[in-house]
Protein backbone atom coordinates (compact mmCIF):
# COMPACT_ATOMS: atom_id res chain seq x y z
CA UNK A 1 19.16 -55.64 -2.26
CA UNK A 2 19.66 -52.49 -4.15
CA UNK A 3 21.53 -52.66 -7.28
CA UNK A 4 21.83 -51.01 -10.65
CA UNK A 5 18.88 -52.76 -12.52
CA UNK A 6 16.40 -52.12 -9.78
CA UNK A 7 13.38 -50.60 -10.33
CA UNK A 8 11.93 -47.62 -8.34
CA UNK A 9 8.25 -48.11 -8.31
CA UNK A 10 5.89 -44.84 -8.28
CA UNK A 11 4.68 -44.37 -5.31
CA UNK A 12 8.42 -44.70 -3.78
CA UNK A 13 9.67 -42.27 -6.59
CA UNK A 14 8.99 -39.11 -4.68
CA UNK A 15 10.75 -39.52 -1.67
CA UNK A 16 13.98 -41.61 -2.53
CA UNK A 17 14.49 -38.52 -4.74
CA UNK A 18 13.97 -36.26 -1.49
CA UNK A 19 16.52 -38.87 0.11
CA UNK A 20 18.97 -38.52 -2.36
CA UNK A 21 18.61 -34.90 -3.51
CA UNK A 22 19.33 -33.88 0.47
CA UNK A 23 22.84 -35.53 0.22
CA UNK A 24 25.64 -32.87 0.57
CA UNK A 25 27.32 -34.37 -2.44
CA UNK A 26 24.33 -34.35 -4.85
CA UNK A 27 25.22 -31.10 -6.47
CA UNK A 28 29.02 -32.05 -7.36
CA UNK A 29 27.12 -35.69 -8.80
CA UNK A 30 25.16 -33.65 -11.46
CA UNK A 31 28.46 -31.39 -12.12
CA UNK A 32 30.19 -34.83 -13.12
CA UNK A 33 27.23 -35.92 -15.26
CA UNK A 34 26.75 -32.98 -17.04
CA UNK A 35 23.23 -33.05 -15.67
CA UNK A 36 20.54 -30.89 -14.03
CA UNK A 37 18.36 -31.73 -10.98
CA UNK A 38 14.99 -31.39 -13.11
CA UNK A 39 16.58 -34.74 -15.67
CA UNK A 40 18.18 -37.01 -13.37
CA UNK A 41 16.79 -40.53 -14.23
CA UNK A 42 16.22 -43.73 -11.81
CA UNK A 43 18.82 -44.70 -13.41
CA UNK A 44 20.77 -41.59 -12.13
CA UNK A 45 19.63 -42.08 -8.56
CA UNK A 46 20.58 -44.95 -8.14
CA UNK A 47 24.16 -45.03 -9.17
CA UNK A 48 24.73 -42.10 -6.91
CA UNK A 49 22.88 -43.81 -3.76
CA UNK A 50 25.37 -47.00 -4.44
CA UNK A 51 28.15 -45.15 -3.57
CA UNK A 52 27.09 -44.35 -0.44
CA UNK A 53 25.80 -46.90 2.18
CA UNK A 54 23.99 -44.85 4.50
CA UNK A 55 21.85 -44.11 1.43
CA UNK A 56 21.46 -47.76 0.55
CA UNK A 57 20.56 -48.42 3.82
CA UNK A 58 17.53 -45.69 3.69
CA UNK A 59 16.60 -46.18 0.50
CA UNK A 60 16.22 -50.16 0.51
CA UNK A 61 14.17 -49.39 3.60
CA UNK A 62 11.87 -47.56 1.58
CA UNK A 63 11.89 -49.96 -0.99
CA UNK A 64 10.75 -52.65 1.14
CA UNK A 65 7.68 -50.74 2.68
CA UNK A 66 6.64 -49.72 -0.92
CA UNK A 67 2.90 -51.53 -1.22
CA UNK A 68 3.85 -50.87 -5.17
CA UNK A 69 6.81 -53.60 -4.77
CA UNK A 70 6.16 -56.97 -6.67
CA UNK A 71 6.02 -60.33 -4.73
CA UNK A 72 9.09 -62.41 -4.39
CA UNK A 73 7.57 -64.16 -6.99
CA UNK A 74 6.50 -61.89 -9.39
CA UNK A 75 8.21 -59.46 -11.79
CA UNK A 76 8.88 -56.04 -10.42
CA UNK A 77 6.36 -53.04 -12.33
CA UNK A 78 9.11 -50.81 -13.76
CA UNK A 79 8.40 -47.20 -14.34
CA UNK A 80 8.57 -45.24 -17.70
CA UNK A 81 11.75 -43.98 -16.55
CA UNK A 82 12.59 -41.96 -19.85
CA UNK A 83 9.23 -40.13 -19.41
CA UNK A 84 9.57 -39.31 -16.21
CA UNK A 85 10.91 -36.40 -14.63
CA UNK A 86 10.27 -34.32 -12.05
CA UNK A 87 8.04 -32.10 -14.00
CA UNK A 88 6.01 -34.91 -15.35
CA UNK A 89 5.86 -36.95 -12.43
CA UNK A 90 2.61 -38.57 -11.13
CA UNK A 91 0.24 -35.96 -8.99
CA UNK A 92 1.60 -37.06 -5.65
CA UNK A 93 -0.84 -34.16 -4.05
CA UNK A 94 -4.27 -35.90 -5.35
CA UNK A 95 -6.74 -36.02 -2.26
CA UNK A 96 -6.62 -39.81 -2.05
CA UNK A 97 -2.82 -40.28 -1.56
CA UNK A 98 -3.20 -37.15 1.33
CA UNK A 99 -5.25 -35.48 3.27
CA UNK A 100 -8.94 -34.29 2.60
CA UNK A 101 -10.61 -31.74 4.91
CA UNK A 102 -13.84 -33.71 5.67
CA UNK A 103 -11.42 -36.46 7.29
CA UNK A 104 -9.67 -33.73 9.21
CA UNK A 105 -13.12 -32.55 10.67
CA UNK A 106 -14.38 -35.70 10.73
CA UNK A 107 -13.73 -36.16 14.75
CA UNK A 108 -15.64 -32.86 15.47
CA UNK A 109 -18.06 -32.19 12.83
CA UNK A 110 -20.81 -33.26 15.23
CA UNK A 111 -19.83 -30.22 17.93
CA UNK A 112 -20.35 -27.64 14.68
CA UNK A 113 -23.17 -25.63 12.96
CA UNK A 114 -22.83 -25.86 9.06
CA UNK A 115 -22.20 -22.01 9.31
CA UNK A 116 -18.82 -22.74 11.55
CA UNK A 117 -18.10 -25.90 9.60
CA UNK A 118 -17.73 -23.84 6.43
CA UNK A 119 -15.25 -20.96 7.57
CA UNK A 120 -13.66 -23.91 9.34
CA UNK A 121 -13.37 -25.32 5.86
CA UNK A 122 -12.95 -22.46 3.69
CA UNK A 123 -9.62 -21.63 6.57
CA UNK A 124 -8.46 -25.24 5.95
CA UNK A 125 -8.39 -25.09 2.30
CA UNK A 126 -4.78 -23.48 1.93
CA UNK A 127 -3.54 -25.76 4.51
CA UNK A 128 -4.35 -28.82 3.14
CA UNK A 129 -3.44 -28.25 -0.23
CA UNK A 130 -0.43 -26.90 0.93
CA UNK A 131 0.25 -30.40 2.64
CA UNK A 132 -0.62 -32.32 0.06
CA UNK A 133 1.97 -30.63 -2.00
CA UNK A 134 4.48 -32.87 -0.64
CA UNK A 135 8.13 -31.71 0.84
CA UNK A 136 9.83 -29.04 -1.05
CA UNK A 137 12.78 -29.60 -2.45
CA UNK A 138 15.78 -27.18 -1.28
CA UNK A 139 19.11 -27.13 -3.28
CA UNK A 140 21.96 -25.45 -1.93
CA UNK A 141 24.43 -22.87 -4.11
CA UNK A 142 27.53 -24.90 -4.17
CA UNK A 143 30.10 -23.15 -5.39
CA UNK A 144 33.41 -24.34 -6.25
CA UNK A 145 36.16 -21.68 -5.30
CA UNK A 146 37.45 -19.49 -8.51
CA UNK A 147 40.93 -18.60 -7.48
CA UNK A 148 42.91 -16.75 -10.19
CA UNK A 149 47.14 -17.75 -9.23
CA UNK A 150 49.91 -14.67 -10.28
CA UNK A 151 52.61 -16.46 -10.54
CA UNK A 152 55.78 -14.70 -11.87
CA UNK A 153 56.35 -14.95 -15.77
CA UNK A 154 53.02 -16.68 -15.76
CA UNK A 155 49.82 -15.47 -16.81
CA UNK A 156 46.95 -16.36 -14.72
CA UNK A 157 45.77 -19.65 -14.44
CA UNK A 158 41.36 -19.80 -13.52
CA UNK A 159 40.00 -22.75 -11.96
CA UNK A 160 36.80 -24.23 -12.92
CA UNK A 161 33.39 -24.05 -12.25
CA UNK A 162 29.32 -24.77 -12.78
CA UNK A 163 28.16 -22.43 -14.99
CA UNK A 164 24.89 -21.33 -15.67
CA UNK A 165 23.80 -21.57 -19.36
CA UNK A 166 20.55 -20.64 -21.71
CA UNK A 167 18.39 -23.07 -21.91
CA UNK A 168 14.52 -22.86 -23.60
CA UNK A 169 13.15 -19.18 -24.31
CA UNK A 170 8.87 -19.23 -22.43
CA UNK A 171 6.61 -16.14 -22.79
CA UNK A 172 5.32 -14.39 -19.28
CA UNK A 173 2.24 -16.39 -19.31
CA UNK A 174 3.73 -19.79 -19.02
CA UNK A 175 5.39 -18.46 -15.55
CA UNK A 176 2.63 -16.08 -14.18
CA UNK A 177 -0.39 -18.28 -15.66
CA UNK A 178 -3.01 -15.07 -16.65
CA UNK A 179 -6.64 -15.32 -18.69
CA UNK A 180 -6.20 -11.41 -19.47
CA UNK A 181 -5.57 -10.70 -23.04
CA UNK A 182 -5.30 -7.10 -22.42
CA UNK A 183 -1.75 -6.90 -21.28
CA UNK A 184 0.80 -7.26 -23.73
CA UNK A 185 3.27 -8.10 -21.32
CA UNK A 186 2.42 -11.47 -20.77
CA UNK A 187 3.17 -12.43 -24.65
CA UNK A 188 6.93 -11.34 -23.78
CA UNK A 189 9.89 -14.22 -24.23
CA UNK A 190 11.74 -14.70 -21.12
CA UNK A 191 14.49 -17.21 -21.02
CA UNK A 192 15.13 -20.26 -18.66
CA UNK A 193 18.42 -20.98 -17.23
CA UNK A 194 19.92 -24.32 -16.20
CA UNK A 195 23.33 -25.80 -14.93
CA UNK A 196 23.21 -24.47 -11.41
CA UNK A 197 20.82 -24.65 -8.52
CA UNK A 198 18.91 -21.95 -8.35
CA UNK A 199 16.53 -20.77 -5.20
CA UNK A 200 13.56 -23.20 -4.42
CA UNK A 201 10.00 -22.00 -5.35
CA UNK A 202 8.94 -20.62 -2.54
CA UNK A 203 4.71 -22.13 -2.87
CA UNK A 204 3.21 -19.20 -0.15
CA UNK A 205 4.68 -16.42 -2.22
CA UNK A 206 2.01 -13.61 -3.08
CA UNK A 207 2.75 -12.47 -7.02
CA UNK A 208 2.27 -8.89 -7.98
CA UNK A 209 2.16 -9.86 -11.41
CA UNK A 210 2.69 -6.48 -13.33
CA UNK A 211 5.70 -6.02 -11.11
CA UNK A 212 6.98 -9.46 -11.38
CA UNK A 213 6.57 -9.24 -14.96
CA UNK A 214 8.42 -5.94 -15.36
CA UNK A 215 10.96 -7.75 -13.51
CA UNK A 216 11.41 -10.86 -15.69
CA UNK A 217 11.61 -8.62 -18.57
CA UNK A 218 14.15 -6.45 -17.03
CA UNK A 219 16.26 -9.61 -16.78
CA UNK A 220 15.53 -10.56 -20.31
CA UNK A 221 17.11 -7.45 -21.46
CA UNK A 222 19.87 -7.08 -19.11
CA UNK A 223 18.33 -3.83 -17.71
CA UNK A 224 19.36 -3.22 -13.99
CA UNK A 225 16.09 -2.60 -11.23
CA UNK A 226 15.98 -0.21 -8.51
CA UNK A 227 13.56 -1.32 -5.92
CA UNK A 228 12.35 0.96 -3.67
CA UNK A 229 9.61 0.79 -0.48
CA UNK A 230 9.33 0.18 2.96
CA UNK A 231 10.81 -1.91 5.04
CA UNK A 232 9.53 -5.33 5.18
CA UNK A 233 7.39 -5.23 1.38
CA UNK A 234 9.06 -8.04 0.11
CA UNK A 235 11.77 -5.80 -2.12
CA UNK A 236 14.22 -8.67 -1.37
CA UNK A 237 11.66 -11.49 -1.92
CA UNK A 238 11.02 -10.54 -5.27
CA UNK A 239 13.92 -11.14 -7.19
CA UNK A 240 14.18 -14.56 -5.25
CA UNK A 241 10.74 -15.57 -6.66
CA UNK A 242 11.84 -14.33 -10.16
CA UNK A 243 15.50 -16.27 -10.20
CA UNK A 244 13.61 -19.30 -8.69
CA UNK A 245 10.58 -19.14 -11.30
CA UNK A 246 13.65 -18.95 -14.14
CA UNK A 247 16.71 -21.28 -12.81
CA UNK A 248 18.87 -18.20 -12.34
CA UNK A 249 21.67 -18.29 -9.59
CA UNK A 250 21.39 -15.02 -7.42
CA UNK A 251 23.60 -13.41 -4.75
CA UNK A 252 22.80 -10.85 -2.08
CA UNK A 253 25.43 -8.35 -0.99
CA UNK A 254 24.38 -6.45 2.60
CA UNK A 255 25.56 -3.19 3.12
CA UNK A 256 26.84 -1.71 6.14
CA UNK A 257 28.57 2.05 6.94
CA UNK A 258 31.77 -0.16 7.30
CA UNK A 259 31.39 -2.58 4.10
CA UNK A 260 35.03 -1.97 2.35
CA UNK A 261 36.08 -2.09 -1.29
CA UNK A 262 38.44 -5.40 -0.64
CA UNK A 263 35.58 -7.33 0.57
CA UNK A 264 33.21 -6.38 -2.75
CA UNK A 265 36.46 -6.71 -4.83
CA UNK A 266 38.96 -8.81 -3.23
CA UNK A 267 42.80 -9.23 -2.83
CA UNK A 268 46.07 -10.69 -3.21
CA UNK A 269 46.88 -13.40 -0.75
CA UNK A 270 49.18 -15.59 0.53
CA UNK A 271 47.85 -19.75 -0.09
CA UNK A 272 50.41 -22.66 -0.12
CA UNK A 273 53.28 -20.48 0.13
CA UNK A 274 52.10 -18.65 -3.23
CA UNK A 275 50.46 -15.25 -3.86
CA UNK A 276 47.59 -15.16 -5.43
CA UNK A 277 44.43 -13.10 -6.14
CA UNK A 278 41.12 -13.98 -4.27
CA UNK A 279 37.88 -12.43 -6.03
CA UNK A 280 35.97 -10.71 -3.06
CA UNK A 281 31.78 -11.26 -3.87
CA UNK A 282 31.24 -9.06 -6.47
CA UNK A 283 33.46 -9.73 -8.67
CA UNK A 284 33.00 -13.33 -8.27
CA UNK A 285 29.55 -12.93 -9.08
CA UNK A 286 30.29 -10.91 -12.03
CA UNK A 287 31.76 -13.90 -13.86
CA UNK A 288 29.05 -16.02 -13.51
CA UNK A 289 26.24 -16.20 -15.91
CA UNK A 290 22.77 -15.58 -15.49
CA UNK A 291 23.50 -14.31 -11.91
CA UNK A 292 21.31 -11.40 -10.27
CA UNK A 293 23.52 -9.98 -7.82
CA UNK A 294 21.27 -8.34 -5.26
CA UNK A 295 22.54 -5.09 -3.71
CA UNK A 296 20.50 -4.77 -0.37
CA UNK A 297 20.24 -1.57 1.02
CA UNK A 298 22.90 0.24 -1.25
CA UNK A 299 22.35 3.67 0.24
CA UNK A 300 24.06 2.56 3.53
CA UNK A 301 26.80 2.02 1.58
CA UNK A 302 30.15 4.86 1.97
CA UNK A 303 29.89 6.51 -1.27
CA UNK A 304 33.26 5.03 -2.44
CA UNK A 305 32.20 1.62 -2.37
CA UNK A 306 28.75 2.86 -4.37
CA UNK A 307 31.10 4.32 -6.76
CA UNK A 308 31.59 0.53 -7.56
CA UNK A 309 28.58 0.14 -8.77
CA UNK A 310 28.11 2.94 -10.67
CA UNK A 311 30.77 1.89 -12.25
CA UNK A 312 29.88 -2.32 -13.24
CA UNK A 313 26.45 -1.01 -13.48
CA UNK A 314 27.62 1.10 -16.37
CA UNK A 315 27.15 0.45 -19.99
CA UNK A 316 30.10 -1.12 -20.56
CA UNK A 317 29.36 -3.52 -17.28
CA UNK A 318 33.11 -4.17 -16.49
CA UNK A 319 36.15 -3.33 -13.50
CA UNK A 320 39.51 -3.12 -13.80
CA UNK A 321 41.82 -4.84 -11.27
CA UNK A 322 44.80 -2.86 -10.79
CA UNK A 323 46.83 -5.72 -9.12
CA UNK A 324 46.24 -8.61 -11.87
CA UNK A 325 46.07 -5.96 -14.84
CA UNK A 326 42.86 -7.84 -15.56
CA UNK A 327 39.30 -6.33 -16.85
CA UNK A 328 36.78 -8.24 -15.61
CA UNK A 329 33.17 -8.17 -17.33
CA UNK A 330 30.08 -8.79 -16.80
CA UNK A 331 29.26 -12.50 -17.96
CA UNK A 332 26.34 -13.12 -20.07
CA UNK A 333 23.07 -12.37 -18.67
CA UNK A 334 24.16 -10.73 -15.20
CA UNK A 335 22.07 -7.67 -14.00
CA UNK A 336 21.90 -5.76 -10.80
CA UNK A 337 19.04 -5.45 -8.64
CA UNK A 338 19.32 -2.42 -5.96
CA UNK A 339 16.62 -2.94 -2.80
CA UNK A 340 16.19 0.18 -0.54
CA UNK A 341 14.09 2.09 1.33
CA UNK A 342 14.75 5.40 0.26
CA UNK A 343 14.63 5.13 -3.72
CA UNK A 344 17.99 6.75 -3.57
CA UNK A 345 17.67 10.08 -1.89
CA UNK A 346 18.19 9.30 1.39
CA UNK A 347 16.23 9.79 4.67
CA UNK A 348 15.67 13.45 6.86
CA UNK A 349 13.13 11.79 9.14
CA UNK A 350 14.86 8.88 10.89
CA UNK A 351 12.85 6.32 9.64
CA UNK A 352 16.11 4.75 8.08
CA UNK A 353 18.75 6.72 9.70
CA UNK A 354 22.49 5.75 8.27
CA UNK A 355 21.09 5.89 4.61
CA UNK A 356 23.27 8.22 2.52
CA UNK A 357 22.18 10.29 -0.62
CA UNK A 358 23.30 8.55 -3.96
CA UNK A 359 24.52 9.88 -7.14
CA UNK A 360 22.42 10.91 -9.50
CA UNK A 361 24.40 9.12 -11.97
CA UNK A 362 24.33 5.78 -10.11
CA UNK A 363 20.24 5.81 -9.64
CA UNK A 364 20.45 6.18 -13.13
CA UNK A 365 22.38 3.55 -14.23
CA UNK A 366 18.95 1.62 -13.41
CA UNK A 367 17.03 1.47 -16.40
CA UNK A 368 13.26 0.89 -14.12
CA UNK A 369 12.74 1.61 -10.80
CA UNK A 370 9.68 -0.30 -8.82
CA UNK A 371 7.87 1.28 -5.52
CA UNK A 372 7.12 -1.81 -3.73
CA UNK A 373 4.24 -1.45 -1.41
CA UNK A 374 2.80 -3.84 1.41
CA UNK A 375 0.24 -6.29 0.01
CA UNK A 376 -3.46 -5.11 -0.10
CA UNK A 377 -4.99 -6.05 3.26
CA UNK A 378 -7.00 -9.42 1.48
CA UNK A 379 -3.69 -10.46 -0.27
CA UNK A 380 -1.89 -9.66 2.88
CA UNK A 381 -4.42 -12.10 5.08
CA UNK A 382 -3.96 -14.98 2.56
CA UNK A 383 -0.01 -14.79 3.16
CA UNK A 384 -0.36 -14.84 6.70
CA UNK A 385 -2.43 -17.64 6.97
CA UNK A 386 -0.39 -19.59 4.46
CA UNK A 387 2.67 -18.69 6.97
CA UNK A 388 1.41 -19.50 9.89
CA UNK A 389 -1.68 -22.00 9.09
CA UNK A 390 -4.09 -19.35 11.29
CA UNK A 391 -8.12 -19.91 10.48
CA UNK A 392 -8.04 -17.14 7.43
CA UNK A 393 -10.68 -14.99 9.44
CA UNK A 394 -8.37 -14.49 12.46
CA UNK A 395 -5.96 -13.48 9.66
CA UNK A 396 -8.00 -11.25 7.84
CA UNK A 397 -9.23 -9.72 10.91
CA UNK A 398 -5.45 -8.88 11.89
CA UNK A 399 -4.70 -7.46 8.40
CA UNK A 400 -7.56 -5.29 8.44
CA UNK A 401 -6.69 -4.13 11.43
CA UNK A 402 -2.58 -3.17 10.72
CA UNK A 403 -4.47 -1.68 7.16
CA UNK A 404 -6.42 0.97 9.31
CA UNK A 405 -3.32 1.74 11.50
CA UNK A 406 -0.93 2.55 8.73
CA UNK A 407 -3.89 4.73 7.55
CA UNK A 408 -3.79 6.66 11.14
CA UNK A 409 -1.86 9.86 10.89
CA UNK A 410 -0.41 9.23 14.24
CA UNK A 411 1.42 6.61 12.90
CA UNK A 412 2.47 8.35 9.15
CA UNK A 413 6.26 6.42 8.60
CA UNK A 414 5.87 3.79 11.27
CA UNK A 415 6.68 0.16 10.01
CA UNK A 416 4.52 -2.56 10.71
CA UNK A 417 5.69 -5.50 8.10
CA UNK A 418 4.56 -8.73 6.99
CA UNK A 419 7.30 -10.35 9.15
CA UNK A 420 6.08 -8.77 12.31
CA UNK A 421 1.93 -10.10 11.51
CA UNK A 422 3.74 -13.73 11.19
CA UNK A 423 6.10 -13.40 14.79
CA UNK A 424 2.69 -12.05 16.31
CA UNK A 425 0.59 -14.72 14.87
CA UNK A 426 2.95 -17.34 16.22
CA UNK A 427 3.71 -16.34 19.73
CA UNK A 428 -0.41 -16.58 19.66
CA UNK A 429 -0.21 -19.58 18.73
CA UNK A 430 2.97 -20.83 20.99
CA UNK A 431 0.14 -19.65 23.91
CA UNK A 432 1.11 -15.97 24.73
CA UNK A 433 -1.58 -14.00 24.77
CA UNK A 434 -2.47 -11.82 22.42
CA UNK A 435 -1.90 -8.78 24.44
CA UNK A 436 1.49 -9.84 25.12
CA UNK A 437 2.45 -11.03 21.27
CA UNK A 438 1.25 -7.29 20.58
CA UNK A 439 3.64 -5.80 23.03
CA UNK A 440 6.38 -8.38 22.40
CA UNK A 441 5.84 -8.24 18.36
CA UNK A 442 4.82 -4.95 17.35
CA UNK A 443 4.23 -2.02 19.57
CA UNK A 444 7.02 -2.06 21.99
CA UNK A 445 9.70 -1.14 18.80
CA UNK A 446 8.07 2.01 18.06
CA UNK A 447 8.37 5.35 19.68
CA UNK A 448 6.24 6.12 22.95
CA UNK A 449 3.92 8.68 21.20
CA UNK A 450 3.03 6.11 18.03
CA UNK A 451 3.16 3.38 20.76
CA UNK A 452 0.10 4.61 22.90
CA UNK A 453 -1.57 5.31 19.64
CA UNK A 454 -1.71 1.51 18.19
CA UNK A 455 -2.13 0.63 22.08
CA UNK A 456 -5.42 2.28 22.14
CA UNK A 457 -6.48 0.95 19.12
CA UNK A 458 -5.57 -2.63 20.01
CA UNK A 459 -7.46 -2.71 23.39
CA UNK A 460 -8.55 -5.69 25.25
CA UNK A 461 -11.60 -6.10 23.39
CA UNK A 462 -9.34 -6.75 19.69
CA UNK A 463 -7.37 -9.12 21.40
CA UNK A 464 -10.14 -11.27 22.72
CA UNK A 465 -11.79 -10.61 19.31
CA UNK A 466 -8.57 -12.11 17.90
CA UNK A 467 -8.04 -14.86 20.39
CA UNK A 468 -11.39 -16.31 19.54
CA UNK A 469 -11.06 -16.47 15.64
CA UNK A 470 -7.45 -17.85 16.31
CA UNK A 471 -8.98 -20.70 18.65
CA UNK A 472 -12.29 -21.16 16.01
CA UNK A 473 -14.30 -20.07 19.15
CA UNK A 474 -17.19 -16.98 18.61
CA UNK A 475 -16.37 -13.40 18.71
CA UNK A 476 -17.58 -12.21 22.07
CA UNK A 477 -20.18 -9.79 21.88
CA UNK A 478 -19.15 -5.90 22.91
CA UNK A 479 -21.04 -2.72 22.28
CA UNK A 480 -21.11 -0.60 19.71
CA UNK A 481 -19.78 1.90 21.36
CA UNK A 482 -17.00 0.26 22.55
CA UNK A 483 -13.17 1.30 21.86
CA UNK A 484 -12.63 -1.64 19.58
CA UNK A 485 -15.66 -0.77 17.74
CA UNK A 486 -14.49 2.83 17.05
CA UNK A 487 -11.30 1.97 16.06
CA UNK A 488 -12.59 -0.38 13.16
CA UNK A 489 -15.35 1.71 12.55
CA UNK A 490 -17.48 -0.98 13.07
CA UNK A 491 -21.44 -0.87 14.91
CA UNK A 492 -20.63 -4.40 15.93
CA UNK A 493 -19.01 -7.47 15.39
């Protein structure tokens, strides 16, 4: 029977946490406790599982298929609870307690040359250490409703809520782990932030590190970014990866040619028979610290509403609410983050039709600006294959291939993402063929001229190429002269 005194033993430690951390009410728990995710004791777990009997239930299950539990007889083998924490816990991931990739080839290691056994391997290798990570852990943003009340011959009266605070200052290195001692950048403080949930690591993320550090440092300094670069880069990725790296809460705000001031700022309203003000998104984000308030595609925005933000994004960092007489500033640590395509000036060719022209004066109201560009065609393999769990070589051989076709001048401007490899990858593997993932994925969204261009280049023979690495089977043979041969510049394969 679970009660306060029991002890969790080790091996169980790891998922009664997962148990109790996916509970809807977890968040509000650590709000009452004055505690973050990262510190929560046994101890801690406990208590809030006994107020819940569904989690009893679960939890004493797991507890009782434990091999670490004691005998009846015996005393129970507590854990060093004060030394443990999630950031010192045991390695749950070593091969022993998961999976290793001779057992996983075990069953067919007889039908293989050492030659295929090794790619085989060398493919695996991501996989399994990616599974013998364990589950990750995803906190949501709960956020408890700020509503400021105008009452007459009252002033207003704020609610509360979770704040983000300071915690310990790091240097670059400790979050983007680097041998080189010949960029400076990595010696720079950057500070961690704690009392919210922030986003989870995502563990398949590919790290531009003089980007990401430019980034981090940006934050430190509570310098705005401008990122700017095709669509489908990662532009919006990276300031997830640098809030999740640091504990820092972050917003997006999407832009459309109808987004309205009201919805950014917000209103007065009519609740319980009382009017009151209702912060719209921005300005709620503004009053929380440490947030990064993503602006996603900005330029798409009427120039009004961008007025906004050349406006907060200003030096003094504040608006002025009319209708509560109330200046509202920046809290501590906020900065902006724009993502666009267009670096700000707009777009003559189509490619992103709808974007306007900004100021001149809002652009620079961004201290650095970054020109995010797709991942190098190795880089952009690895990703894939940590997406979708392909063999690596049917991934690398589809990178190289979208590499050479952004290279064609035929298709100059034409976007073929990241996100589009992946849903290609997967309808392969869902049992489409590849001819039809192509269609389905990537060539039937682009115009019919750039269309038969990439058709001719992926030709029967690439997809069968493709199908076999997919499937671990051998590339069939073709001839050098061949179409697919030409397009890769290959003599063979």
């Amino acid at each position: 029977m679970l009660t306060s005194t029991t002890q969790i033993p080790t091996i169980a430690r790891g998922q009664i946490r997962s148990i109790v951390k996916a509970h809807a009410d977890w968040p509000a728990f650590l709000i009452e406790k004055g505690l973050i995710s990262a510190s929560a004791k046994n101890a801690d777990l406990i208590e809030f599982a006994l107020r819940y009997p569904a989690l009893v239930t679960r939890i004493e299950a797991v507890l009782n298929l434990s091999p670490d539990n004691a005998p009846a007889d015996g005393p129970e083998t507590p854990m060093d609870d004060d030394n443990m924490t999630d950031d010192n816990m045991p390695d749950e991931t070593a091969p022993q307690a998961g999976f290793e990739i001779d057992g996983v080839l075990a069953g067919v290691e007889q039908l293989m040359s050492p030659l295929v056994r090794k790619e085989i391997a060398n493919a695996l290798a991501p996989v399994v250490a990616a599974a013998n990570r364990g589950p990750v852990e995803v906190e949501r943003i709960v956020e408890v409703e700020r509503i400021v009340e105008v009452a007459p011959g009252e002033g207003p009266r704020i609610t509360a809520r979770p704040k983000a605070r300071r915690d310990k200052r790091v240097t670059v290195r400790t979050l983007l782990p680097s041998r080189s001692t010949k960029d400076a950048y990595y010696d720079a403080p950057v500070t961690l932030w704690t009392g919210v949930a922030s986003p989870a690591v995502d563990p398949f993320y590919v790290v531009d590190r003089p980007q990401m550090a430019t980034m981090l440092t940006a934050f430190e300094r509570g310098a705005n970014l401008w990122l700017s670069g095709p669509s489908g880069s990662g532009k919006s990725s990276m300031p997830y990866y640098a809030c999740a790296i640091t504990g820092r809460p972050i917003v997006r705000i999407g832009f459309t040619r109808q987004t309205d001031v009201e919805s950014l700022i917000g209103g007065m309203a009519l609740r319980n028979g009382s009017t009151v003000w209702e912060d719209g998104v921005l300005i709620s984000a503004m009053r929380q610290p440490g947030m990064v308030i993503l602006l996603d595609e900005l330029t798409f925005a009427p120039a009004g509403v961008q007025a906004i933000f050349q406006q907060v994004a200003d030096g003094d960092r504040s608006y002025f609410i009319p209708a509560t007489g109330e200046l509202v500033k920046c809290a501590d640590g906020v900065v902006f983050v724009v993502a666009d395509n267009t670096n700000g000036s707009g777009d003559d060719g189509g490619l992103y039709a709808g974007t306007n022209v900004c100021n001149v004066a809002l652009v620079n109201r961004y201290a650095r600006m970054l020109h995010v560009d797709y991942l190098s065609a190795q880089k952009e393999a690895e990703a894939l294959a940590n997406h979708t769990a392909c063999p690596l070589p049917a991934a690398k051989h589809l990178a190289d291939f979208v590499a050479q076709a952004r290279r064609q001048p035929a298709l100059q401007g034409v976007v073929i993402s990241l996100r589009q490899m992946v849903a290609f990858v997967q309808m392969v593997q869902d049992g489409f063929t590849s001819k039809d993932a192509f269609v389905a994925t990537l060539s039937s969204r682009m115009p019919a001229t750039e269309r038969a261009t990439i058709d001719a280049m992926a030709d029967l023979a690439w997809n069968t190429a493709f199908e076999a690495l997919v499937n671990g089977k051998a590339i069939p043979a073709q001839p050098s002269n061949s179409p697919a041969a030409q397009a890769f510049a290959d003599t063979q394969y």
